[in-house]
Protein backbone atom coordinates (compact mmCIF):
# COMPACT_ATOMS: atom_id res chain seq x y z
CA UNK A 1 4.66 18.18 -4.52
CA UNK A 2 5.98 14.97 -2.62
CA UNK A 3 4.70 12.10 -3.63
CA UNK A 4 2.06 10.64 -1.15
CA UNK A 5 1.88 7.00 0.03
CA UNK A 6 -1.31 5.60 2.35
CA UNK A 7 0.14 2.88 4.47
CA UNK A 8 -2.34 0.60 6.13
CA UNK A 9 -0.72 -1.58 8.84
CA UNK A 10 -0.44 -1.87 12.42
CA UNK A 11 2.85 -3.63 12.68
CA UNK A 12 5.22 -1.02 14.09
CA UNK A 13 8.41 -2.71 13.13
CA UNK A 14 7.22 -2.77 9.59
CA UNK A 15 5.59 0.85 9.20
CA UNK A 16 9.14 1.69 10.71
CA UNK A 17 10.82 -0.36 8.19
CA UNK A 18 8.46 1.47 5.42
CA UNK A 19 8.58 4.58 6.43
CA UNK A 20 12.70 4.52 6.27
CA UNK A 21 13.02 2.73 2.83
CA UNK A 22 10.19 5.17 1.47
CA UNK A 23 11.68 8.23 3.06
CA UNK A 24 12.19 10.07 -0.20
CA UNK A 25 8.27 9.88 0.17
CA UNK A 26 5.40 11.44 1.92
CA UNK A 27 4.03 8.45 4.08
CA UNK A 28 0.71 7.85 6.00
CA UNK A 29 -0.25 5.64 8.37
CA UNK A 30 -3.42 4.15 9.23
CA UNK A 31 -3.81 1.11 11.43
CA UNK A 32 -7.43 0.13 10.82
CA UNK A 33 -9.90 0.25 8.01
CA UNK A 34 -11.83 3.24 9.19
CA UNK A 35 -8.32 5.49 9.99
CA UNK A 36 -7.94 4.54 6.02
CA UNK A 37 -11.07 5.28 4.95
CA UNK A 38 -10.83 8.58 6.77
CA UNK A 39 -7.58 9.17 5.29
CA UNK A 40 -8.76 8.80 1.98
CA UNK A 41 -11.82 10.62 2.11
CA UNK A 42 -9.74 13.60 3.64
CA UNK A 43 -6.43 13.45 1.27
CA UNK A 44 -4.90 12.75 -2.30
CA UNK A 45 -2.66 9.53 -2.20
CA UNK A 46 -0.31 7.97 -5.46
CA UNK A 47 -0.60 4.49 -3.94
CA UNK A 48 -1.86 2.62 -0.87
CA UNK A 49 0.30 -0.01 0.52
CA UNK A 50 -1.64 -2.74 2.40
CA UNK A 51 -1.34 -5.69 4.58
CA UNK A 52 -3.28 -8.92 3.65
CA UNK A 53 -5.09 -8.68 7.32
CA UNK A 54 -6.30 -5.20 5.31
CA UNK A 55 -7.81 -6.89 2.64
CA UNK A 56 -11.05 -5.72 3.04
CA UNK A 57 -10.63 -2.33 1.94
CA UNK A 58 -9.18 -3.36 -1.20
CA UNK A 59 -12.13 -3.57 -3.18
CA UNK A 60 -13.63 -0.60 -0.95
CA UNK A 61 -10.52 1.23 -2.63
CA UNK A 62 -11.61 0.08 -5.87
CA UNK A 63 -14.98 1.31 -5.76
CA UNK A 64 -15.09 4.77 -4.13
CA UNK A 65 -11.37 5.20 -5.58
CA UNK A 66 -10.78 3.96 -8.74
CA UNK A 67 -7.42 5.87 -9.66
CA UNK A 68 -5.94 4.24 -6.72
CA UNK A 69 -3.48 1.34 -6.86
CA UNK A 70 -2.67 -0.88 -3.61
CA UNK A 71 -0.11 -3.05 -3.06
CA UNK A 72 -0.93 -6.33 -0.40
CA UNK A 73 1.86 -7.34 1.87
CA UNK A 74 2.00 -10.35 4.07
CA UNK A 75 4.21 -12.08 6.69
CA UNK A 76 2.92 -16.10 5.14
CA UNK A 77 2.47 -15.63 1.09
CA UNK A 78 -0.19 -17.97 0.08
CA UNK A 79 -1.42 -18.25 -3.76
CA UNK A 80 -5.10 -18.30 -2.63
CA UNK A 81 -4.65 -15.00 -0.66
CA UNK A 82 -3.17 -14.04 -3.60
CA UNK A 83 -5.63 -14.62 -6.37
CA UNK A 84 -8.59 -13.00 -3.71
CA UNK A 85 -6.36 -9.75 -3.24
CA UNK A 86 -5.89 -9.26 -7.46
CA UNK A 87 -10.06 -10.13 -7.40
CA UNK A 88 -10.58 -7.65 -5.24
CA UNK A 89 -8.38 -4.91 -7.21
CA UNK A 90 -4.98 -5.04 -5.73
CA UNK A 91 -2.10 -4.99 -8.12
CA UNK A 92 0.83 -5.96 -6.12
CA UNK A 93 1.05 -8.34 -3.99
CA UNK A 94 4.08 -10.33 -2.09
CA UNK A 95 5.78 -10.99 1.12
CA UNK A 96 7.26 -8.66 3.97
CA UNK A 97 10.74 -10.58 3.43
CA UNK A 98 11.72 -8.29 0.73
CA UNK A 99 14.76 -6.05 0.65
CA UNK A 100 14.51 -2.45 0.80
CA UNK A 101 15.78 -2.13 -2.73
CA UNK A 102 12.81 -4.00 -3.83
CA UNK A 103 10.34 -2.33 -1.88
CA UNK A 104 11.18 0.82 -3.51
CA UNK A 105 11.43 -0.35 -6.89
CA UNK A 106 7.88 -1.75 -6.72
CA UNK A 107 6.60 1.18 -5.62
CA UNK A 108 8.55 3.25 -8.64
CA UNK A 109 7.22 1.08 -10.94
CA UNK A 110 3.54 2.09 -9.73
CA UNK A 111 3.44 5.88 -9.74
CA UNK A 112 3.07 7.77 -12.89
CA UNK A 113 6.24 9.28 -14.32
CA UNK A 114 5.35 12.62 -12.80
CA UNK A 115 5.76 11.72 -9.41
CA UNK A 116 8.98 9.59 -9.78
CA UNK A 117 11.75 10.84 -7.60
């Protein structure tokens, strides 16, 4: 079974950019909290990957889904945003300026062993 990734943005150019470095997986898209919440009511997901204008579904994540882990993405890194997206359960969290190399190595790092590819 492929692995499954819940993306939660609604930047085109960077779900585009996602969905082509993380082809090897099975991604989702959901542009607003309640297309997320949907999505994870309805389906099984190895990791959520978030933007920081998303951050309010962190901790939603963490309650109803414990087993889930979320990475937070943003365009302006700040260390206060930061700190508030690990509070509220996230536990990756850095800039869209990343290489694809990195992107994908952050998300390996995340899933269990049985879903590595």
């Amino acid at each position: 079974m492929k692995t499954r990734i819940l993306i939660i943005d609604d930047e085109p150019r960077w779900i585009d950019f996602v969905k082509n470095d993380l082809s090897r997986f099975e991604i989702v898209v959901a542009s607003t909290i309640e297309e997320a919440l949907k999505q994870l009511e309805d389906d099984q997901f190895d990791l959520v990957i978030a933007s920081s204008g998303h951050l309010d579904i962190i901790k939603e994540i963490g309650e109803k889904y414990a087993d889930k882990r979320v990475i937070v993405t943003t365009v302006r890194p700040n260390t206060q945003e930061a700190l508030n997206a690990y509070r509220l359960g996230a536990v990756r969290y850095f800039p869209k300026s990343f290489g694809s190399e990195d992107l994908l190595n952050r998300v390996r790092e995340l899933l269990p062993l049985s879903s590595k590819p």
